[in-house]
C-alpha atoms as a PDB file:
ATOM      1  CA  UNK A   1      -3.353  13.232 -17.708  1.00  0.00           C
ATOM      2  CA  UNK A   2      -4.895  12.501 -14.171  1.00  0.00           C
ATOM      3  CA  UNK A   3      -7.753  14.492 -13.171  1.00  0.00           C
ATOM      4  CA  UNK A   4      -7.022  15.874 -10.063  1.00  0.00           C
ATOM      5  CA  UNK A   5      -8.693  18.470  -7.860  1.00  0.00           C
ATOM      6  CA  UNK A   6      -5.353  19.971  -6.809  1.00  0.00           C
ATOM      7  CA  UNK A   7      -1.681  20.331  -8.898  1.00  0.00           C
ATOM      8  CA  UNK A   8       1.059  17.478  -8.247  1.00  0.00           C
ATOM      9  CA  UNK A   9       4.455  17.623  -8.901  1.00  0.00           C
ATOM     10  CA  UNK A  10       5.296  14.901 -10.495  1.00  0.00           C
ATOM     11  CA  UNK A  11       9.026  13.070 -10.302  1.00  0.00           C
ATOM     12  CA  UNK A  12       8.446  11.212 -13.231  1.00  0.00           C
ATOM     13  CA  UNK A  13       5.645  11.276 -16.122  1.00  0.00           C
ATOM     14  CA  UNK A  14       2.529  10.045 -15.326  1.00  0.00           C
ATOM     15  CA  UNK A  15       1.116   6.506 -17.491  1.00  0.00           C
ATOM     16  CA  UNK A  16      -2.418   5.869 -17.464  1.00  0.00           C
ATOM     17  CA  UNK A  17      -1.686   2.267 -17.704  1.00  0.00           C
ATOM     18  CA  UNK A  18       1.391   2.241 -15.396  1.00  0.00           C
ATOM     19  CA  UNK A  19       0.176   2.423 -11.666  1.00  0.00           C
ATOM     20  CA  UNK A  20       4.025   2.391 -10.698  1.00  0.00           C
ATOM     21  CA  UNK A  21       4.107   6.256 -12.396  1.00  0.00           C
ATOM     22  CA  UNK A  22       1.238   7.458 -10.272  1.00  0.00           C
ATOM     23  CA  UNK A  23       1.362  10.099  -7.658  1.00  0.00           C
ATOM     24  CA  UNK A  24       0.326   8.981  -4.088  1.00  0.00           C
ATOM     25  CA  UNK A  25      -2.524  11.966  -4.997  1.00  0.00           C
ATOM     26  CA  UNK A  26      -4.065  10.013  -7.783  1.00  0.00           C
ATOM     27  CA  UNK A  27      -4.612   7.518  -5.520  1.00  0.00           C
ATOM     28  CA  UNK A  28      -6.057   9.373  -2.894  1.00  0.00           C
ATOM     29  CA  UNK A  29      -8.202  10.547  -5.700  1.00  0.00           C
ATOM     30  CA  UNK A  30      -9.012   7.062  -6.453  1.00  0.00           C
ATOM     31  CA  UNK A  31      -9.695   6.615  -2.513  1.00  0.00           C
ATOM     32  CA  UNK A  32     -12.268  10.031  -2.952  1.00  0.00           C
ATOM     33  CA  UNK A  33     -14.250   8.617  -5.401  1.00  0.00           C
ATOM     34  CA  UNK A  34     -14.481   5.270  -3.778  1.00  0.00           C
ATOM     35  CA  UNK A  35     -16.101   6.916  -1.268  1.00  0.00           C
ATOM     36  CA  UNK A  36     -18.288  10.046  -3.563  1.00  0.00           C
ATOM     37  CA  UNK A  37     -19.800   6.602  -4.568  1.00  0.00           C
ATOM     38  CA  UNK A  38     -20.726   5.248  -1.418  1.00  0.00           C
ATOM     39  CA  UNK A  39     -18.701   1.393  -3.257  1.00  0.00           C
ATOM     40  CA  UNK A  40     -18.070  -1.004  -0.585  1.00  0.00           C
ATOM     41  CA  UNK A  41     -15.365  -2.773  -0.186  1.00  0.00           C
ATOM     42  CA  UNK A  42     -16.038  -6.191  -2.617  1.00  0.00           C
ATOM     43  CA  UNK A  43     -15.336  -3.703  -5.997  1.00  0.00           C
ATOM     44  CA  UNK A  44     -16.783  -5.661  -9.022  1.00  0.00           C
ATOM     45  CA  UNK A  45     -14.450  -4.879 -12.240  1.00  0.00           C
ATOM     46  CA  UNK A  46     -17.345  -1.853 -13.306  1.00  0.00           C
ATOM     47  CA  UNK A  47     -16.898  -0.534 -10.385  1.00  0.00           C
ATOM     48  CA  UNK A  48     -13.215  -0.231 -10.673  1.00  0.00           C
ATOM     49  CA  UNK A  49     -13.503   0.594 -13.991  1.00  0.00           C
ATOM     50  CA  UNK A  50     -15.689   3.587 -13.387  1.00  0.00           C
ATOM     51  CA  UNK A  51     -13.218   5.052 -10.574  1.00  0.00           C
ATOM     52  CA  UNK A  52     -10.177   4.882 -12.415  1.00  0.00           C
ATOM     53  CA  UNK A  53     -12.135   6.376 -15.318  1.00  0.00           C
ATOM     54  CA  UNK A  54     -13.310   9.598 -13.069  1.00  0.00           C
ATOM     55  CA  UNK A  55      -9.725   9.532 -12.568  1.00  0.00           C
ATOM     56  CA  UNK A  56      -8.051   8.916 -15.926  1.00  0.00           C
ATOM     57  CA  UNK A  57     -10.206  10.290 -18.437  1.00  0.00           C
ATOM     58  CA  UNK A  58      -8.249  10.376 -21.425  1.00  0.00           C
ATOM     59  CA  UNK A  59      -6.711   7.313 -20.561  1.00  0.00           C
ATOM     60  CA  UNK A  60      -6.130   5.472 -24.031  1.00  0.00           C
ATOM     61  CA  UNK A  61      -5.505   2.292 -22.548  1.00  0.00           C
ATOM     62  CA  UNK A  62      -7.392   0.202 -19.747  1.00  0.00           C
ATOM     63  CA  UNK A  63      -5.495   0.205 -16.762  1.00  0.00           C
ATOM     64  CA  UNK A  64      -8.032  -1.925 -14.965  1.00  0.00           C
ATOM     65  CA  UNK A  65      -8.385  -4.678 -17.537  1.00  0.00           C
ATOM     66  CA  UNK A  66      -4.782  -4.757 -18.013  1.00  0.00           C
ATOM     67  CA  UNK A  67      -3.343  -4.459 -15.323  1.00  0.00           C
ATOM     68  CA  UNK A  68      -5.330  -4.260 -12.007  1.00  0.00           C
ATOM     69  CA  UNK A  69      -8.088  -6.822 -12.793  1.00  0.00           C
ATOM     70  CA  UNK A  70      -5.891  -9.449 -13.561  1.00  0.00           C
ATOM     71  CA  UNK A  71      -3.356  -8.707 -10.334  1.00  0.00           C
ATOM     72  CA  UNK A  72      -6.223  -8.030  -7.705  1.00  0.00           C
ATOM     73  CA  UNK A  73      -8.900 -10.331  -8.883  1.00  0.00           C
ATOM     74  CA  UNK A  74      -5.683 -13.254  -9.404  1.00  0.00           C
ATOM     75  CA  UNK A  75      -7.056 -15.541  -6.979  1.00  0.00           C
ATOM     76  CA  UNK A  76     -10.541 -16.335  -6.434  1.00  0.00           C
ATOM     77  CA  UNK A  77     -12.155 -13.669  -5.093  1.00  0.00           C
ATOM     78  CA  UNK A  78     -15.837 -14.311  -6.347  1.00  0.00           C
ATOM     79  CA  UNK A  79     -15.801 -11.685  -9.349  1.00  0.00           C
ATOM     80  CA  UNK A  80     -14.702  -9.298  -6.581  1.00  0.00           C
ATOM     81  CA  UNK A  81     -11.765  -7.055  -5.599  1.00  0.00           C
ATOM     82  CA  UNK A  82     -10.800  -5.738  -2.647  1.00  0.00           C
ATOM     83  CA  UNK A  83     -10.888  -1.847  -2.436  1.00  0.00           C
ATOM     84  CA  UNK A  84      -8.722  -1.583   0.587  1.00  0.00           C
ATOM     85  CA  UNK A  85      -6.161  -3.922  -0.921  1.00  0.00           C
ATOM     86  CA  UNK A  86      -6.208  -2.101  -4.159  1.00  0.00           C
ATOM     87  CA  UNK A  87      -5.656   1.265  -2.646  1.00  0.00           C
ATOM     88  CA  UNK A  88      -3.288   0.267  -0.275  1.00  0.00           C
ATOM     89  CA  UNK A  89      -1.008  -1.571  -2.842  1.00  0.00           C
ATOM     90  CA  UNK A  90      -1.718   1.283  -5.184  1.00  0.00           C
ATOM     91  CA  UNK A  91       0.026   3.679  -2.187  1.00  0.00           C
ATOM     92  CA  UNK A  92       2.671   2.034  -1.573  1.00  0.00           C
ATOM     93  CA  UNK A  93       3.709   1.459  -5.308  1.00  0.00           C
ATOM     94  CA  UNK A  94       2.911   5.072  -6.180  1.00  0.00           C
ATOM     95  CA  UNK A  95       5.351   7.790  -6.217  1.00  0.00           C
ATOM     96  CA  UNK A  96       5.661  10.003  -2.695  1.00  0.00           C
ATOM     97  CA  UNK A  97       7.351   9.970   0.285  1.00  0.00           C
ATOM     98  CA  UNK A  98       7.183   6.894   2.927  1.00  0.00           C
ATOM     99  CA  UNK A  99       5.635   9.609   5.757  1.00  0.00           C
ATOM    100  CA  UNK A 100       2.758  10.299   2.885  1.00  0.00           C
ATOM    101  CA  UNK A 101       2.253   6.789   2.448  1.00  0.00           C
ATOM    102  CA  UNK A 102       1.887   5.787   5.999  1.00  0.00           C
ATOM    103  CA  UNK A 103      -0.135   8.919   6.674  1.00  0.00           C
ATOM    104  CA  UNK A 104      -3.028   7.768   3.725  1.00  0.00           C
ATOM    105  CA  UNK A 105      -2.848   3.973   4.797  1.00  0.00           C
ATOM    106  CA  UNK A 106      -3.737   4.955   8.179  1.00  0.00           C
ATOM    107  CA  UNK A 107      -6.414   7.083   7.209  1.00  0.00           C
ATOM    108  CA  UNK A 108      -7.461   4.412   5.001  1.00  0.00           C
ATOM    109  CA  UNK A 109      -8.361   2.272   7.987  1.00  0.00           C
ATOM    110  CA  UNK A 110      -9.354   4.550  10.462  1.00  0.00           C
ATOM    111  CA  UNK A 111     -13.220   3.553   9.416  1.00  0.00           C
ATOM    112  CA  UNK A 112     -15.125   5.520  12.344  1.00  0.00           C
ATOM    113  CA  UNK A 113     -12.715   9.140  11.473  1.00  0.00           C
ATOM    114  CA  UNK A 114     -11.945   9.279  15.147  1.00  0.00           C
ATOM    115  CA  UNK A 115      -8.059   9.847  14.753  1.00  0.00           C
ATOM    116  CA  UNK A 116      -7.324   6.885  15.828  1.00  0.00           C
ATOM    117  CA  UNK A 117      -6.933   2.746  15.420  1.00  0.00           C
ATOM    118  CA  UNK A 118      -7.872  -0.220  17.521  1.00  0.00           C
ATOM    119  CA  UNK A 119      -5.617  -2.861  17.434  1.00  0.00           C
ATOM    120  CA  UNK A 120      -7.861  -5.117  15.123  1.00  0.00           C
ATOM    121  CA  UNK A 121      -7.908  -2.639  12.637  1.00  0.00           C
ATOM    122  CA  UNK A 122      -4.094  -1.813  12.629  1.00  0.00           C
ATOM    123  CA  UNK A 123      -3.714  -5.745  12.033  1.00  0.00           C
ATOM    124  CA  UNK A 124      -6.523  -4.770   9.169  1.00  0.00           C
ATOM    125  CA  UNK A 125      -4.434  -2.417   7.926  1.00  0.00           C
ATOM    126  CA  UNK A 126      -1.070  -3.969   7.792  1.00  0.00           C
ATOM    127  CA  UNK A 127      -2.326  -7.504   6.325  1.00  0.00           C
ATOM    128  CA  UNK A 128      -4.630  -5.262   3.554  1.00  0.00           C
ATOM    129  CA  UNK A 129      -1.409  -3.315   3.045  1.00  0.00           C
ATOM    130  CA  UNK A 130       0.694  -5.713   2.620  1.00  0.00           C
ATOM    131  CA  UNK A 131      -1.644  -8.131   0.808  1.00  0.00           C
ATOM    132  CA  UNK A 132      -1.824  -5.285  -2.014  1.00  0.00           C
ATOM    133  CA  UNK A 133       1.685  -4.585  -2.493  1.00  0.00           C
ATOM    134  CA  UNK A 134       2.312  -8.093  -2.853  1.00  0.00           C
ATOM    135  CA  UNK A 135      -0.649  -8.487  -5.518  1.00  0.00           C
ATOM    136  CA  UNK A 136       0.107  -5.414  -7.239  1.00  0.00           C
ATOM    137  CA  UNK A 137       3.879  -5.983  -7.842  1.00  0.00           C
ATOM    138  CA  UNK A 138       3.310  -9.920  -7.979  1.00  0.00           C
ATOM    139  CA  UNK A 139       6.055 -10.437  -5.588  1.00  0.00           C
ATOM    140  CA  UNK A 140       6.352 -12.252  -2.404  1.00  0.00           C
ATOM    141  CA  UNK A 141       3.813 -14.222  -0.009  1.00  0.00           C
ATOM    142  CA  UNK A 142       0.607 -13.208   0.987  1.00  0.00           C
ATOM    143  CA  UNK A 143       0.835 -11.819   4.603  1.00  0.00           C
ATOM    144  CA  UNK A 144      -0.754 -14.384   7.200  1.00  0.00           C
ATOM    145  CA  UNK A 145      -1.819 -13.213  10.818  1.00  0.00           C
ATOM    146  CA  UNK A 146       1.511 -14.435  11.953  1.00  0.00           C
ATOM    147  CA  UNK A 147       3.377 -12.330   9.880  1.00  0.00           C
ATOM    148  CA  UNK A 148       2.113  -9.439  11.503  1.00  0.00           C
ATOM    149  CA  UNK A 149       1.072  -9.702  14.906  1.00  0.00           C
ATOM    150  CA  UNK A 150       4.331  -9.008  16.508  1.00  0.00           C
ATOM    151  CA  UNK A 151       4.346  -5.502  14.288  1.00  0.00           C
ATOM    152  CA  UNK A 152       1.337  -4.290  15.794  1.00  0.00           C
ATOM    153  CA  UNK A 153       2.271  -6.032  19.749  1.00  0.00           C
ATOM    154  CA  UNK A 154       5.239  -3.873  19.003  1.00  0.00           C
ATOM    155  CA  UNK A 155       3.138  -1.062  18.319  1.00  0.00           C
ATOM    156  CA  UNK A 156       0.849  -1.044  21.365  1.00  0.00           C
ATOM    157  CA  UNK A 157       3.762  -1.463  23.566  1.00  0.00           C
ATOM    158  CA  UNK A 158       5.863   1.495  22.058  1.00  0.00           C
ATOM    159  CA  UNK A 159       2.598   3.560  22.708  1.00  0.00           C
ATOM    160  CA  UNK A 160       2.107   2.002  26.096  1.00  0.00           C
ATOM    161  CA  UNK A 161      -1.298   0.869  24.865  1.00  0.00           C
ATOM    162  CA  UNK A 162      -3.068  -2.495  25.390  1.00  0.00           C
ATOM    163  CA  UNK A 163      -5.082  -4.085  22.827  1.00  0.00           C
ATOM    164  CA  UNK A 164      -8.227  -2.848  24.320  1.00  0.00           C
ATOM    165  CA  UNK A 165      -7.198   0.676  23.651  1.00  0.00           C
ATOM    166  CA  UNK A 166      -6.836   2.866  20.587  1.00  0.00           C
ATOM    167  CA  UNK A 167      -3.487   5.024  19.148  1.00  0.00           C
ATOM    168  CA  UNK A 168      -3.881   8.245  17.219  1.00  0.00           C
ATOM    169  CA  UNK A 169      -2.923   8.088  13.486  1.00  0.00           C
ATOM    170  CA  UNK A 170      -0.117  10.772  13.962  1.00  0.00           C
ATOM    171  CA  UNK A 171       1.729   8.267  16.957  1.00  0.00           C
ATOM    172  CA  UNK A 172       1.298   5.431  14.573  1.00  0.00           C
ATOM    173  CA  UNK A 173       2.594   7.130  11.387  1.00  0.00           C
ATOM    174  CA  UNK A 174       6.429   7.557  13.373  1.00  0.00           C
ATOM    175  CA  UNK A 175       6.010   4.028  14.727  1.00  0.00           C
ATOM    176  CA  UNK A 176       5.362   3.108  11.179  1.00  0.00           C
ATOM    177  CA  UNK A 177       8.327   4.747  10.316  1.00  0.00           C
ATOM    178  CA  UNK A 178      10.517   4.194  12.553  1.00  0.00           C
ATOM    179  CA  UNK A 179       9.603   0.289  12.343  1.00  0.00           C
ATOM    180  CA  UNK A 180      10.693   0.377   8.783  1.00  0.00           C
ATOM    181  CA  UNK A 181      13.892   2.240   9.236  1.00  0.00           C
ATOM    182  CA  UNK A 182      14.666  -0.505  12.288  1.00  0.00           C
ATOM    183  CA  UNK A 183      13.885  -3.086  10.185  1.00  0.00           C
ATOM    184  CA  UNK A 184      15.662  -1.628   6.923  1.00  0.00           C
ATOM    185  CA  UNK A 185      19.001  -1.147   8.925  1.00  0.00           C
ATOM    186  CA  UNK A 186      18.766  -5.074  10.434  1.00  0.00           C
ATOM    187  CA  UNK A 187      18.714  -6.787   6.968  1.00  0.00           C
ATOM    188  CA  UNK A 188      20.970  -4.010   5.626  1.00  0.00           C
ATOM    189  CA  UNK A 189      18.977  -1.913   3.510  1.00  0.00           C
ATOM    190  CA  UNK A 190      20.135   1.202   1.704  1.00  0.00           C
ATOM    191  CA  UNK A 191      16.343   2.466   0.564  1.00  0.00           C
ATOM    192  CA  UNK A 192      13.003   1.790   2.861  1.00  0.00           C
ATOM    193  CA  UNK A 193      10.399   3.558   0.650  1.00  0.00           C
ATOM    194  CA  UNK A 194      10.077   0.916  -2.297  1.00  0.00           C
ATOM    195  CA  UNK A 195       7.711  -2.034  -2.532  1.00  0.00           C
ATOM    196  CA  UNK A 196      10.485  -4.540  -2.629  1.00  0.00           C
ATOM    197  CA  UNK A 197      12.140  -2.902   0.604  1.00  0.00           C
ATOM    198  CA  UNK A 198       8.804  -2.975   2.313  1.00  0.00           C
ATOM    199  CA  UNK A 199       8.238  -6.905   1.322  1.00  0.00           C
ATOM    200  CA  UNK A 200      12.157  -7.889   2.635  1.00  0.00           C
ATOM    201  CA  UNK A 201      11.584  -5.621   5.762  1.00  0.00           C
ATOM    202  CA  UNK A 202       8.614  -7.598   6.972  1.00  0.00           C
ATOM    203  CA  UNK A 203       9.723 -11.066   5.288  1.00  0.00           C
ATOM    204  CA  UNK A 204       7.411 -11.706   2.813  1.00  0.00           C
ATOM    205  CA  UNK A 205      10.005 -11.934  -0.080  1.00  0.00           C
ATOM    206  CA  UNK A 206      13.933 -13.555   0.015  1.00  0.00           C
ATOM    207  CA  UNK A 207      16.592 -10.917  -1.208  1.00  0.00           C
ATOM    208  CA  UNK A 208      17.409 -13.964  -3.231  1.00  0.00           C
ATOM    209  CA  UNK A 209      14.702 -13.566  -5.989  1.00  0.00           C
ATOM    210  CA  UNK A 210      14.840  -9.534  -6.593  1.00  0.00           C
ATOM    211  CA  UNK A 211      15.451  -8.933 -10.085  1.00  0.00           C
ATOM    212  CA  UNK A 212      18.709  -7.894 -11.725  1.00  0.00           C
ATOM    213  CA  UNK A 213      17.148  -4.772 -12.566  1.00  0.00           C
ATOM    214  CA  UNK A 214      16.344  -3.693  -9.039  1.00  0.00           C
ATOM    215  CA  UNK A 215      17.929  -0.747  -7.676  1.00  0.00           C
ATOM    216  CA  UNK A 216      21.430  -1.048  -6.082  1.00  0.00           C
ATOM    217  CA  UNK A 217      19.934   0.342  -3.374  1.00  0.00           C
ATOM    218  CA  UNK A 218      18.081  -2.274  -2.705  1.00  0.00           C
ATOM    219  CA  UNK A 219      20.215  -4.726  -4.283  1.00  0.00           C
ATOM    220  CA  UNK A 220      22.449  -4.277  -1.086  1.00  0.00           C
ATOM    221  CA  UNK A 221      20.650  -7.137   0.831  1.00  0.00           C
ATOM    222  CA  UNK A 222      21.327  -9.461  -1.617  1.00  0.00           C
ATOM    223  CA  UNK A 223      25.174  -9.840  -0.430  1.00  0.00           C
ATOM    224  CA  UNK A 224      24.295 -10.045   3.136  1.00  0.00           C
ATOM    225  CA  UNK A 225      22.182 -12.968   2.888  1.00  0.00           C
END
C-alpha cells in the first residue's frame, strides 16, 4: 500500500489513514520527498497533501485531512504545519526500533549533513520531537525550553563537549538511548520505545491519565506513582 523505493517488513498491516501502522521507512519516505521538493519547513495542507500522496497512492481515505491536519495544524499555526514536527512525531509513533528512531531524528536535524549537532540544534531537535509526538498522539504538554535543557547539558557533558562544540550523530544516538533506558528504569518502566513511554520519561504526561487500554507494559508506572 505504501510506495516505497525499498521492501519493509512490516509487524503489523499497514493503514493509509492510520499513521500509528506505518513503518519508520514510510516516513523516511515522507522525509525524501519533503526534500525531492525543495518544501520548507511552514508545510501548507497541499503541500502535505501532495507528500503523503507520492507516498500513499492508493490511499482511499485522506490521512492528512483526517488525521494530520487537524492534530498538527490544532493550534494556530497561520494555515501552516510544521514539517519537522510532523516527521518527527510521525517517527516516533511509527513502527521500528528505538535505535532507528533516534538514528532518523538526528539526521532530521543535522541541517548542514556534517555528521554532527550543535547544541542549539539538539535542543531543536528534542523540543520538535517531542512537540510532534505530543500533537500526533494528543497526549501530554507541549515541551518548553525548560523541559529540555538539562537533556541536552547532560548530553554535552557525557560527550565532554561544551556548548560551543558539536557531537557526531552516532555518539548522540547511544546517549539518546541510553538517556531513555535511565530514565525508563527511574519511573519504573517495562517498555521505552512507545510514544507514551517517551512522554512519562521526559515528564510531559502523568502515568495518571494513560488509558485503560495502554499496554501493561507501560501500565507499570501507573502503580508506582
Amino acid at each position: 500500500m505504501g510506495n516505497l523505493e525499498s521492501g519493509v517488513a512490516r509487524r503489523v498491516a499497514v493503514v493509509d489513514n492510520d499513521p500509528t501502522s506505518w513503518s519508520l521507512e514510510h516516513v523516511e519516505a515522507l522525509y525524501r520527498r519533503h526534500q525531492a521538493g525543495a518544501h520548507g519547513f511552514g508545510l501548507q495542507r497541499k503541500e502535505l497533501k501532495e507528500i503523503v500522496r507520492a507516498i500513499f497512492p492508493d490511499a482511499k481515505k485522506d490521512v492528512v485531512g483526517d488525521v494530520l491536519w487537524p492534530r498538527f495544524a490544532e493550534y494556530d499555526s497561520g494555515g501552516e504545519v510544521n514539517a519537522l514536527e510532523v516527521l518527527g512525531g510521525l517517527a516516533v509513533v511509527s513502527q521500528g526500533s528505538l535505535e532507528n528512531k533516534a538514528n532518523f531524528v538526528l539526521r532530521l536535524f543535522d541541517f548542514n549533513g556534517v555528521g554532527s549537532l550543535s547544541y542549539d540544534e539538539v535542543v531543536v531537535a528534542m523540543l520538535s520531537t517531542m512537540a510532534g509526538c505530543c500533537l500526533c498522539t494528543r497526549r501530554g504538554s507541549l515541551p518548553q525550553d525548560e523541559d529540555v535543557l538539562g537533556h541536552v547539558d547532560d548530553a554535552f557533558m557525557k560527550a565532554d563537549r561544551d556548548s560551543t562544540m558539536r557531537i557526531p550523530l552516532r555518539d548522540l544516538e547511544h546517549w539518546f538511548i541510553a538517556r531513555c533506558t535511565d530514565l525508563c528504569r527511574d519511573r519504573k518502566l517495562e517498555l521505552c520505545d512507545s510514544p507514551t513511554a517517551l512522554l512519562l520519561c521526559f515528564d510531559l504526561m502523568q502515568a495518571s491519565v494513560i488509558p485503560d487500554d495502554e499496554p501493561a507494559a507501560v501500565l507499570a508506572a501507573v502503580a508506582a506513582t
